[in-house]
N, C-alpha and C. Protein backbone atom coordinates (compact mmCIF):
# COMPACT_ATOMS: atom_id res chain seq x y z
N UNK A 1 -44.59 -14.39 -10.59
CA UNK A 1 -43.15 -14.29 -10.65
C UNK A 1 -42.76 -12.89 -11.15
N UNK A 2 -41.70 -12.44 -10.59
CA UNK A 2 -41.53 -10.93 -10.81
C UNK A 2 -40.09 -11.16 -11.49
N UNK A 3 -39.60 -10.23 -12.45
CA UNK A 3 -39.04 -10.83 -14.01
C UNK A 3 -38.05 -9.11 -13.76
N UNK A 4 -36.76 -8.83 -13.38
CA UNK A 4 -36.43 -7.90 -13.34
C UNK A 4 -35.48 -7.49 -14.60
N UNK A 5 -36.44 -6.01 -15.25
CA UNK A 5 -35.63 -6.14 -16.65
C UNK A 5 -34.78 -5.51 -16.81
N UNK A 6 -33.70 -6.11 -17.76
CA UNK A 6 -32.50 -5.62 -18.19
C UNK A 6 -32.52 -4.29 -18.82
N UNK A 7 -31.37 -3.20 -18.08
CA UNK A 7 -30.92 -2.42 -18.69
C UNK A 7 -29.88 -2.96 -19.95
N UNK A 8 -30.42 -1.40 -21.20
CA UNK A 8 -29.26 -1.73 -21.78
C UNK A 8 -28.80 -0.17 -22.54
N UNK A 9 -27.92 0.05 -23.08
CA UNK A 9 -27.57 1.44 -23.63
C UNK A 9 -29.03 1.51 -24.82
N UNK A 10 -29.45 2.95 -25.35
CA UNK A 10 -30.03 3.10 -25.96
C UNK A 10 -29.58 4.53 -26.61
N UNK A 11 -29.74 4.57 -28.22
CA UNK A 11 -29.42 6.09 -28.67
C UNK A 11 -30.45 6.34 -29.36
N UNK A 12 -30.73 7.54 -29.10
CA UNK A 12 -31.83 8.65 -29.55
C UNK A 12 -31.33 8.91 -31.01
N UNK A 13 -32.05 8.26 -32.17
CA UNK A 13 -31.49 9.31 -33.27
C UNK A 13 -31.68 10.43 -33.60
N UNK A 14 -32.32 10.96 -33.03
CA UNK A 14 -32.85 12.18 -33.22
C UNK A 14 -31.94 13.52 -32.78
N UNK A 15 -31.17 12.76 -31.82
CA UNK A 15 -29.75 13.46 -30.55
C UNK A 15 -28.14 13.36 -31.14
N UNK A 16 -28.27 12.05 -31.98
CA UNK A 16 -27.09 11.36 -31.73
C UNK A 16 -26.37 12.49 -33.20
N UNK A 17 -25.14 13.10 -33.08
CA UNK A 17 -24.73 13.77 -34.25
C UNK A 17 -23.72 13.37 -34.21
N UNK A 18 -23.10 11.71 -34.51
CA UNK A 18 -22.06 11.11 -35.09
C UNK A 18 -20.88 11.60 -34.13
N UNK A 19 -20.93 12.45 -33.39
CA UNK A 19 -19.28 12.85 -32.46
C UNK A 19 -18.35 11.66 -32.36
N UNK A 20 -18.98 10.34 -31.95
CA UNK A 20 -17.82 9.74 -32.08
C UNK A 20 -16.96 9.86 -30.29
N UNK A 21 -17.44 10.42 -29.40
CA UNK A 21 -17.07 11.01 -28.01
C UNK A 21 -17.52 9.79 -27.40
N UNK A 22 -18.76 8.77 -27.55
CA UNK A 22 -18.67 7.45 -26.60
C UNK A 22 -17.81 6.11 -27.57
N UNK A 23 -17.35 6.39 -28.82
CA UNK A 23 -16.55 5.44 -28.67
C UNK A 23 -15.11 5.38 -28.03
N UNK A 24 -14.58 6.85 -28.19
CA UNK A 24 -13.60 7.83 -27.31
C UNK A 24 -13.08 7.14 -25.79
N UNK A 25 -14.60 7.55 -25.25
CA UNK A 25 -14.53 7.46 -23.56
C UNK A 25 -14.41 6.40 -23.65
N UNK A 26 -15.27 4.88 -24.43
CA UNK A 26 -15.31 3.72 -23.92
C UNK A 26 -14.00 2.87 -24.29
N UNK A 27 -13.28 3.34 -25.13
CA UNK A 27 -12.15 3.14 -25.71
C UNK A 27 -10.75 3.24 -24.34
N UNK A 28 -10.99 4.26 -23.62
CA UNK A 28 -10.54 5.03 -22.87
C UNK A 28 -10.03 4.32 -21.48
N UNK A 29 -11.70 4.39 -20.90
CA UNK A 29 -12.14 2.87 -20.12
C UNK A 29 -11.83 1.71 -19.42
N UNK A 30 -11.75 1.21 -21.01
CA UNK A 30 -11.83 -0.46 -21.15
C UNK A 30 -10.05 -0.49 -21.42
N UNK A 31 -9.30 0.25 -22.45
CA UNK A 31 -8.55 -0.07 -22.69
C UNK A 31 -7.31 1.24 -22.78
N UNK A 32 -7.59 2.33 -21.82
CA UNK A 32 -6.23 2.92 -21.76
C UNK A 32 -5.96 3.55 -22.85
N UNK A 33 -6.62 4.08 -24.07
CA UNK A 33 -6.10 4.58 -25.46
C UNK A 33 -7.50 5.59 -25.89
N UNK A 34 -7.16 6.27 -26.68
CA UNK A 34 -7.98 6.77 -27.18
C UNK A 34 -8.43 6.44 -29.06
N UNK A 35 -8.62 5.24 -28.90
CA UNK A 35 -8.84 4.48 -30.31
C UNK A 35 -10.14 3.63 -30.00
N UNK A 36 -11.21 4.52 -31.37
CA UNK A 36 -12.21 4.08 -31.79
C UNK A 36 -12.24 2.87 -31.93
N UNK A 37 -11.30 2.01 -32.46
CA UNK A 37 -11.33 0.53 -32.75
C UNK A 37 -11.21 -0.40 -31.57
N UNK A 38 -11.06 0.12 -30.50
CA UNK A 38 -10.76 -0.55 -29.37
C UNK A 38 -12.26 -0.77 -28.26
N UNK A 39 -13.21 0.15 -28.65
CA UNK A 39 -14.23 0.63 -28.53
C UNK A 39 -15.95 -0.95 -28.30
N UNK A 40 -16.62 -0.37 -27.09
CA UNK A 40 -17.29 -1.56 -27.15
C UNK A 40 -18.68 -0.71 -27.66
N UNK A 41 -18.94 -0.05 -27.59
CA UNK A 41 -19.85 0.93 -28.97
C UNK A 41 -19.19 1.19 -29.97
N UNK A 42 -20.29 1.36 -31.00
CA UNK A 42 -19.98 1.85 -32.25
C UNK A 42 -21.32 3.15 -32.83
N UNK A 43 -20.56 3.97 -33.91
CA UNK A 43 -21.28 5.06 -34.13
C UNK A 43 -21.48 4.92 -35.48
N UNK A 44 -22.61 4.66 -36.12
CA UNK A 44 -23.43 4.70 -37.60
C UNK A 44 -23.66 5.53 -37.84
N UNK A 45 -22.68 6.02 -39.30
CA UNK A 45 -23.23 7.29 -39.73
C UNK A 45 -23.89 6.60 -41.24
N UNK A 46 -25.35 7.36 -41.27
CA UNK A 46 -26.66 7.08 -42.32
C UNK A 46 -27.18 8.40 -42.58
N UNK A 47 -26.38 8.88 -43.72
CA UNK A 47 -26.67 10.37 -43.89
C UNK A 47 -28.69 10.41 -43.93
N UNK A 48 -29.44 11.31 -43.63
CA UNK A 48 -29.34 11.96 -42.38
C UNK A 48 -29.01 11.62 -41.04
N UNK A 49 -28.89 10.71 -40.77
CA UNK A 49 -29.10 10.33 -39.70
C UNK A 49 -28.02 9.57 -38.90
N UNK A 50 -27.26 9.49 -37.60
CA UNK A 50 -26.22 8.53 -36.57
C UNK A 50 -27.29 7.93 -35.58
N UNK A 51 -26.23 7.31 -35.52
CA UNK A 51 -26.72 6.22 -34.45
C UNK A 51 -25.80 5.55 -33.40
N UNK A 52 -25.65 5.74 -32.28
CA UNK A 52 -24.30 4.42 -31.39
C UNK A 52 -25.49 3.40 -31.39
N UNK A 53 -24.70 2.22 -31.40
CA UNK A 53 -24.88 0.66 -31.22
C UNK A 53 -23.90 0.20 -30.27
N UNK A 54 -24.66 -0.48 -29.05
CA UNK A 54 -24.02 -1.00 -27.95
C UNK A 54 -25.24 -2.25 -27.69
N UNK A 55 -24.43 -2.97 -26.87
CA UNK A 55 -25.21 -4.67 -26.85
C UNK A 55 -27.01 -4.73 -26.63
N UNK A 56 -27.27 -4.79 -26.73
CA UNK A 56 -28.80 -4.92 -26.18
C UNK A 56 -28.78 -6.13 -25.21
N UNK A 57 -28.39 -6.76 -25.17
CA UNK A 57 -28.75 -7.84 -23.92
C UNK A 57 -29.85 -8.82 -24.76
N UNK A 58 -30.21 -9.57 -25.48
CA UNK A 58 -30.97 -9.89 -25.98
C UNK A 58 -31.20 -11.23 -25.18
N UNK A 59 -32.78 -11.81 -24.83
CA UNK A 59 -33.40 -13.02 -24.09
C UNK A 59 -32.60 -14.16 -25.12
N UNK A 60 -31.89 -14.85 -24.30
CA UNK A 60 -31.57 -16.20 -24.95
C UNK A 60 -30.40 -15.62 -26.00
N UNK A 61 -29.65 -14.75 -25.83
CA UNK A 61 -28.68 -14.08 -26.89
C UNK A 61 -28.18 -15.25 -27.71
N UNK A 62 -28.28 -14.70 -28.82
CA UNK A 62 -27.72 -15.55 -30.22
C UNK A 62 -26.35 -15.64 -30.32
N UNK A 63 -25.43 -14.79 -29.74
CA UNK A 63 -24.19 -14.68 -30.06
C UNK A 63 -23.78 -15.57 -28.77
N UNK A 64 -24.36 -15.78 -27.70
CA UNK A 64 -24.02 -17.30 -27.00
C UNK A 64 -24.22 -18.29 -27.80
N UNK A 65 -25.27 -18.69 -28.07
CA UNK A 65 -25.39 -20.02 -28.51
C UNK A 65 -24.66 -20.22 -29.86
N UNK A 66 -24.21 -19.44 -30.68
CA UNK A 66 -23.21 -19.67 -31.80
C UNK A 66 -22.06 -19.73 -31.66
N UNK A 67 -21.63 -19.57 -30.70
CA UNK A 67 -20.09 -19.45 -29.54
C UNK A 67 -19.77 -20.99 -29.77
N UNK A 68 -19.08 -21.80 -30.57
CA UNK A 68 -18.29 -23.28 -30.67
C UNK A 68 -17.73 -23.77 -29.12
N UNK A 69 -16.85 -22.81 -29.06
CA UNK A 69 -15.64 -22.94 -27.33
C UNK A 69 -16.84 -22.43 -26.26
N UNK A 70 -18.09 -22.36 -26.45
CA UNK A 70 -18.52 -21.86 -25.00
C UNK A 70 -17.63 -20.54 -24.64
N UNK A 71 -17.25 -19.71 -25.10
CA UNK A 71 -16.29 -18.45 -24.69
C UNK A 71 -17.45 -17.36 -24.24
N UNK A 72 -18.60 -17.51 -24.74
CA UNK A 72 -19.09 -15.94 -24.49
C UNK A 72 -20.99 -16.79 -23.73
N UNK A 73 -21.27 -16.00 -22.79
CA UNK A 73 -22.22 -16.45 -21.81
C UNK A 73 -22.84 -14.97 -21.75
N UNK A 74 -23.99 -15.62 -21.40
CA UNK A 74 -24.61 -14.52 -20.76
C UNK A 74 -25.21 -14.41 -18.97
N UNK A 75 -24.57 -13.31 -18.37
CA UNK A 75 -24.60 -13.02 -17.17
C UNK A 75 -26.61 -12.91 -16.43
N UNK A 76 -26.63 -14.08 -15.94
CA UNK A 76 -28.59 -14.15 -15.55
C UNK A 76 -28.88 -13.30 -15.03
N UNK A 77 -28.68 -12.59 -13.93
CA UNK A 77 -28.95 -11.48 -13.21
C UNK A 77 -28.94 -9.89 -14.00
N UNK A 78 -28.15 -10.01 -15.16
CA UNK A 78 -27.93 -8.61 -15.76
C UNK A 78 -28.41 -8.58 -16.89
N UNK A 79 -27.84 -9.93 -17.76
CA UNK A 79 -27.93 -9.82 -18.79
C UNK A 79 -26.61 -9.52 -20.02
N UNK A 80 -25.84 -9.01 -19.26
CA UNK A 80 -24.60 -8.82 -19.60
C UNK A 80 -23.82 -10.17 -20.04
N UNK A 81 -23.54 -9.86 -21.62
CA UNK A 81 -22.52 -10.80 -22.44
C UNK A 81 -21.19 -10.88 -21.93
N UNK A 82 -20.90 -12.11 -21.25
CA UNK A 82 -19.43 -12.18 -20.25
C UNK A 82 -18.24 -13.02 -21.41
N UNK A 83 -17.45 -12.31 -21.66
CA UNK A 83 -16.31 -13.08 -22.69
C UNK A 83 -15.21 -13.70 -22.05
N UNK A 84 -15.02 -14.81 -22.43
CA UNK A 84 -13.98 -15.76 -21.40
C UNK A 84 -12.91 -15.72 -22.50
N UNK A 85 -11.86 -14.75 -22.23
CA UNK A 85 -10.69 -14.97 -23.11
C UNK A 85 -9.59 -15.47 -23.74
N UNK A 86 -9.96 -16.50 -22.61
CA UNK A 86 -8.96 -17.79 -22.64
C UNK A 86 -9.86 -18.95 -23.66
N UNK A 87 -10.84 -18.89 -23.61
CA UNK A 87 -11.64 -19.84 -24.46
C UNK A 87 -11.77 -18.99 -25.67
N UNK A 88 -11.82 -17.75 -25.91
CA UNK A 88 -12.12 -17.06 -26.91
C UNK A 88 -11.10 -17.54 -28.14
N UNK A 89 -11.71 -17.77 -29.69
CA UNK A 89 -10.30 -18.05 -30.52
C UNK A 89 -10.14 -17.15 -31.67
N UNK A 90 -11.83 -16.31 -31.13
CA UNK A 90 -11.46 -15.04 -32.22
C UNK A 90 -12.23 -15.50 -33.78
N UNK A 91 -12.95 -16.51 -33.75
CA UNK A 91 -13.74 -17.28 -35.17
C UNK A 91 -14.77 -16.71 -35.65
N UNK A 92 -15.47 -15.96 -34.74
CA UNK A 92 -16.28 -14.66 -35.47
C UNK A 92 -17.99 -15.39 -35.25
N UNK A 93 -17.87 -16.40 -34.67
CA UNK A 93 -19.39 -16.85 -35.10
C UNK A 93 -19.89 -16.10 -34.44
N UNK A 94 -20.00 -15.77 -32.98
CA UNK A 94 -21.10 -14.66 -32.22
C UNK A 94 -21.13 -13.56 -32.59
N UNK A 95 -20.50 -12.76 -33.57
CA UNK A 95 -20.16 -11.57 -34.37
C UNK A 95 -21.00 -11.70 -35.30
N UNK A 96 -21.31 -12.48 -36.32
CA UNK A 96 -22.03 -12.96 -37.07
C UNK A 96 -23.37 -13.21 -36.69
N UNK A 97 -23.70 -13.91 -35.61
CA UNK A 97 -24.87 -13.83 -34.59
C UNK A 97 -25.99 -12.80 -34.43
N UNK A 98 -24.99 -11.90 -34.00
CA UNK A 98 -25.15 -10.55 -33.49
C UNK A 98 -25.96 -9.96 -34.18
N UNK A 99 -27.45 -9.75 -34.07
CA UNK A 99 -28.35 -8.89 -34.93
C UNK A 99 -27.94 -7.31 -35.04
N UNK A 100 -27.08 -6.60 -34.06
CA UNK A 100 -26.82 -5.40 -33.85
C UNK A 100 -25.74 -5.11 -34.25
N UNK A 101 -24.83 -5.68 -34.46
CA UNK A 101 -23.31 -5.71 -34.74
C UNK A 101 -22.58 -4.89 -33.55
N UNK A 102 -23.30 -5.23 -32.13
CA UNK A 102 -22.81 -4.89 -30.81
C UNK A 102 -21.36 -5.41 -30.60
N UNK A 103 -20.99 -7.02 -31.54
CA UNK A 103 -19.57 -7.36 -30.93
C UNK A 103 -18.67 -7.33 -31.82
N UNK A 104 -17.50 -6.85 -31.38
CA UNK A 104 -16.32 -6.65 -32.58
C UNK A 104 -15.28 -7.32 -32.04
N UNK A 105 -14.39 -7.58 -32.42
CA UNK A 105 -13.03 -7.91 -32.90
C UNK A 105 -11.89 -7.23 -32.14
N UNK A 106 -11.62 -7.60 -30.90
CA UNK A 106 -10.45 -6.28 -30.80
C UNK A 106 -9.11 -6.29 -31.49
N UNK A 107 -8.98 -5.00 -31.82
CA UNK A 107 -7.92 -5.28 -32.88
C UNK A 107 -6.27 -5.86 -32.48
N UNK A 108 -6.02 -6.03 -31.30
CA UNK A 108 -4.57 -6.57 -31.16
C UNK A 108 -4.53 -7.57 -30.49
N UNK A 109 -5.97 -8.10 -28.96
CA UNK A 109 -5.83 -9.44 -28.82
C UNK A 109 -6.52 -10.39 -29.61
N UNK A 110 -7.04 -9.74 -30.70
CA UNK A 110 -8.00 -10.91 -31.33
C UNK A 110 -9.48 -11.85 -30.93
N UNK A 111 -9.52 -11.13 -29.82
CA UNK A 111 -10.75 -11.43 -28.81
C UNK A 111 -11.77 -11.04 -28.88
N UNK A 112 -13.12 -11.33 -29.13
CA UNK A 112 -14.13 -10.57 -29.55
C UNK A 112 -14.53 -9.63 -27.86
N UNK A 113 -14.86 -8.31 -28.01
CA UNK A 113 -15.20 -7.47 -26.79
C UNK A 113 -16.81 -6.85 -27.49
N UNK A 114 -17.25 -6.91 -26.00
CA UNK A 114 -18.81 -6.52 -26.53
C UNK A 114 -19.39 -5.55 -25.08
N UNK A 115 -20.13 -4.40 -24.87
CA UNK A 115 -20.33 -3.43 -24.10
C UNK A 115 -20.61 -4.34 -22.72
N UNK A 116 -20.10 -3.76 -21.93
CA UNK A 116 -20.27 -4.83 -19.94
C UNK A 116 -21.27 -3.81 -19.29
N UNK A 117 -21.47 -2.84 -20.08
CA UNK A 117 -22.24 -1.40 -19.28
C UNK A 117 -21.50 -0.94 -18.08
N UNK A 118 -20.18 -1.16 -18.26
CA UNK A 118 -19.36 -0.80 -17.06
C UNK A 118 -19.97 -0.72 -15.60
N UNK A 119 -20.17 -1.49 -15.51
CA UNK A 119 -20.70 -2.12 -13.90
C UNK A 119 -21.56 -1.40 -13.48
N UNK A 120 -22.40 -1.00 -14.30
CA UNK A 120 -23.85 -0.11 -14.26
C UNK A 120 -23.64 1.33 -14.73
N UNK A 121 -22.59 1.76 -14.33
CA UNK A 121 -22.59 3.11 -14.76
C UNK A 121 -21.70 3.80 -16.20
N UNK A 122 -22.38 3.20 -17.51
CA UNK A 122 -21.52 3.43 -18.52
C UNK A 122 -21.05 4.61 -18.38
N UNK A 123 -19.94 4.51 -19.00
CA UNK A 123 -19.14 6.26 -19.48
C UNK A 123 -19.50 6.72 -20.67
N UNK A 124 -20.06 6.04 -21.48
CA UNK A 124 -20.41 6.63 -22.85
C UNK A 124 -21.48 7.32 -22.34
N UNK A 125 -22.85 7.22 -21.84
CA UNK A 125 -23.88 7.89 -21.10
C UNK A 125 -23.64 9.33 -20.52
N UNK A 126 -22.69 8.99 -19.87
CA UNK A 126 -22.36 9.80 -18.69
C UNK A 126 -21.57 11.22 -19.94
N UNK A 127 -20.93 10.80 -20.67
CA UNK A 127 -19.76 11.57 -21.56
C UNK A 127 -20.62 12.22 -22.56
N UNK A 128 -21.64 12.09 -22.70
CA UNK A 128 -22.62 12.16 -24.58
C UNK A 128 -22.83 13.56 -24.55
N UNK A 129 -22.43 14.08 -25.30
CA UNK A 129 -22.47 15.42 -25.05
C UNK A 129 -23.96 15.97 -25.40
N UNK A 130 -24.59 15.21 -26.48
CA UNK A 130 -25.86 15.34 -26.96
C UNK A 130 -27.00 15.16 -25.94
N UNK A 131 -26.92 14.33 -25.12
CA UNK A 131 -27.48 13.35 -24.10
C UNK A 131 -28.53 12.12 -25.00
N UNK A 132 -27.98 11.82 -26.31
CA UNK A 132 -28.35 10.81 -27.31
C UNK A 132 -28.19 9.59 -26.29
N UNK A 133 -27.80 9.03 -25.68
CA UNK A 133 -27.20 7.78 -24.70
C UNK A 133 -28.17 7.48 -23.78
N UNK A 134 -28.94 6.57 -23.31
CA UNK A 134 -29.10 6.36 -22.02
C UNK A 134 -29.57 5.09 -21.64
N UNK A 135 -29.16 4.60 -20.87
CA UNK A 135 -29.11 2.99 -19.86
C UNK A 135 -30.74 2.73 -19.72
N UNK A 136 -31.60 1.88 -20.23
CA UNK A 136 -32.96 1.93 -20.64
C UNK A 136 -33.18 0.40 -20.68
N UNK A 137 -34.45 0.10 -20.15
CA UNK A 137 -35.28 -1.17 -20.85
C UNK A 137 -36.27 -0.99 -21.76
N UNK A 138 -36.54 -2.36 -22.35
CA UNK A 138 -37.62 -2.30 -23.68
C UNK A 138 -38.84 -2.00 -23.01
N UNK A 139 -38.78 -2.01 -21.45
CA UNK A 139 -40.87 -1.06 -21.28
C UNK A 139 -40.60 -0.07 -21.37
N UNK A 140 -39.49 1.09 -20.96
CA UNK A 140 -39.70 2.41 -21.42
C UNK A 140 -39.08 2.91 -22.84
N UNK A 141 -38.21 1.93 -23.76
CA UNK A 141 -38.62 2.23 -24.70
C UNK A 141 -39.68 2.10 -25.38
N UNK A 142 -40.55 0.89 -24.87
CA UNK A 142 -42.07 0.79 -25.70
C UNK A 142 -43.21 1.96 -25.03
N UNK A 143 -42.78 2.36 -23.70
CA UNK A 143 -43.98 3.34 -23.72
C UNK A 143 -43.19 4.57 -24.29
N UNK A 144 -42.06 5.13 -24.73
CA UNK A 144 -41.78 5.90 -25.13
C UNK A 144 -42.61 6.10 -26.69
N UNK A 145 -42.49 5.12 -27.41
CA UNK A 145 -43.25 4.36 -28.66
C UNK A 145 -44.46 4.44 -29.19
N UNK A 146 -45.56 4.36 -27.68
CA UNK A 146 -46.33 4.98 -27.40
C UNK A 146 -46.99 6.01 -27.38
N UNK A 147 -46.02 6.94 -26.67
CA UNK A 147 -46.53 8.15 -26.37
C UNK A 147 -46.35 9.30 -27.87
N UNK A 148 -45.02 8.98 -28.24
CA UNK A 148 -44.80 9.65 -29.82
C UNK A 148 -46.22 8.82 -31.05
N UNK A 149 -46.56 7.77 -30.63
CA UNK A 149 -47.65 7.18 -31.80
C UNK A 149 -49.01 8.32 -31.42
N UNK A 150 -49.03 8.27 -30.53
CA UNK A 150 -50.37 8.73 -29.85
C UNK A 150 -50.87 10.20 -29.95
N UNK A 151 -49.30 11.26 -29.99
CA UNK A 151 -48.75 12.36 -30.22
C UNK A 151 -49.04 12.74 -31.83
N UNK A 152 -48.37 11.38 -32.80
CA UNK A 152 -48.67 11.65 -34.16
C UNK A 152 -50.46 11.47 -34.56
N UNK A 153 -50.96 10.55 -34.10
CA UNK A 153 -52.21 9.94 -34.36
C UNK A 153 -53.26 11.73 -33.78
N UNK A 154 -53.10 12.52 -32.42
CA UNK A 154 -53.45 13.41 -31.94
C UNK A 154 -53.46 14.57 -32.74
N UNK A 155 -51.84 14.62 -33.67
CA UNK A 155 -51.61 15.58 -34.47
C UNK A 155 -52.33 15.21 -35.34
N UNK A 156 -52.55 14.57 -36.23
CA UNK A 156 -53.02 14.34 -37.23
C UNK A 156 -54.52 14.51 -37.42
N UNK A 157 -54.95 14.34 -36.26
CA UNK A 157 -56.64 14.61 -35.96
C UNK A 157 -56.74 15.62 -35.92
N UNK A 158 -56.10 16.49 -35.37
CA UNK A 158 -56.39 17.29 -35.19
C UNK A 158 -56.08 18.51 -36.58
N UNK A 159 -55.12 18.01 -37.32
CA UNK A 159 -54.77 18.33 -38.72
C UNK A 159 -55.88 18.45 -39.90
N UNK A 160 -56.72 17.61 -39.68
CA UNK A 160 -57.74 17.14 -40.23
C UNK A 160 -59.32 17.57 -40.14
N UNK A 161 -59.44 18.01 -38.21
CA UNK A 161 -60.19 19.01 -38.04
C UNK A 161 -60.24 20.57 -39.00
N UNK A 162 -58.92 20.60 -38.99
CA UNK A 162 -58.78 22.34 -39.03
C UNK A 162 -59.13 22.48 -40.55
């Protein structure tokens, strides 16, 4: 059986310098404004270090199954967290769920909104001025994982030679 895997946003911390430009665009987007709070990413600032957080798509997502009203599903083919707004009542349990704190609150319908990857082609990606952003699955982040372990383990031998 062939198992086709989900993209999902990913940020480089190493790239990401807090700009604050994909909650901007996605803000933009989705909702016509240029307000961070409206935003289906978010940007962690951890002195040294930022980070954006956008949904991961997670197998069997937790923030479905804590959903009371059935409001929030997950899309089989993508993976994508689908919010039914009419069922939505705004109670916070899939927020709470949420190992990533991917879903928030929007601030004026009261509806929880969480990243759709804009129909494949996010704008936060596309906008990053850093190029910190990019639309990724967990095999090339794990061989990415890889190749930096293998890189340190190489350095280090070779550290040790000299």
């Amino acid at each position: 059986m062939v198992t086709t895997r989900k993209k999902f946003i990913s940020a480089d911390p190493k790239k990401c310098v807090g700009c604050q430009i994909c909650e901007y665009v996605c803000a933009l987007e989705k909702d016509k404004v240029f307000n961070p709070l409206k935003s289906r990413i978010r940007t962690v600032r951890l002195y040294p270090k930022n980070l954006a957080l956008a949904c991961r798509l997670c197998e069997d997502a937790p923030c479905g199954t804590a959903c009371p009203r059935k409001a929030v599903e997950q899309a089989p083919e993508t993976g994508v967290i689908l919010i039914d707004d009419e069922k939505c009542d705004g109670c916070g349990w899939c927020i709470e769920a949420c190992e990533f704190g991917a879903i928030t609150l929007h601030p004026e319908s009261k509806v929880v909104v969480c990243c759709d990857l804009c129909d494949g082609e996010p704008v936060c990606v596309e906008w990053c001025p850093e190029e910190a952003l990019e639309l990724t699955t967990t095999d090339v982040l794990a061989q990415k994982a890889r190749i930096s372990a293998t890189k340190k383990l190489f350095q280090a031998t070779v550290e040790t030679k000299s």
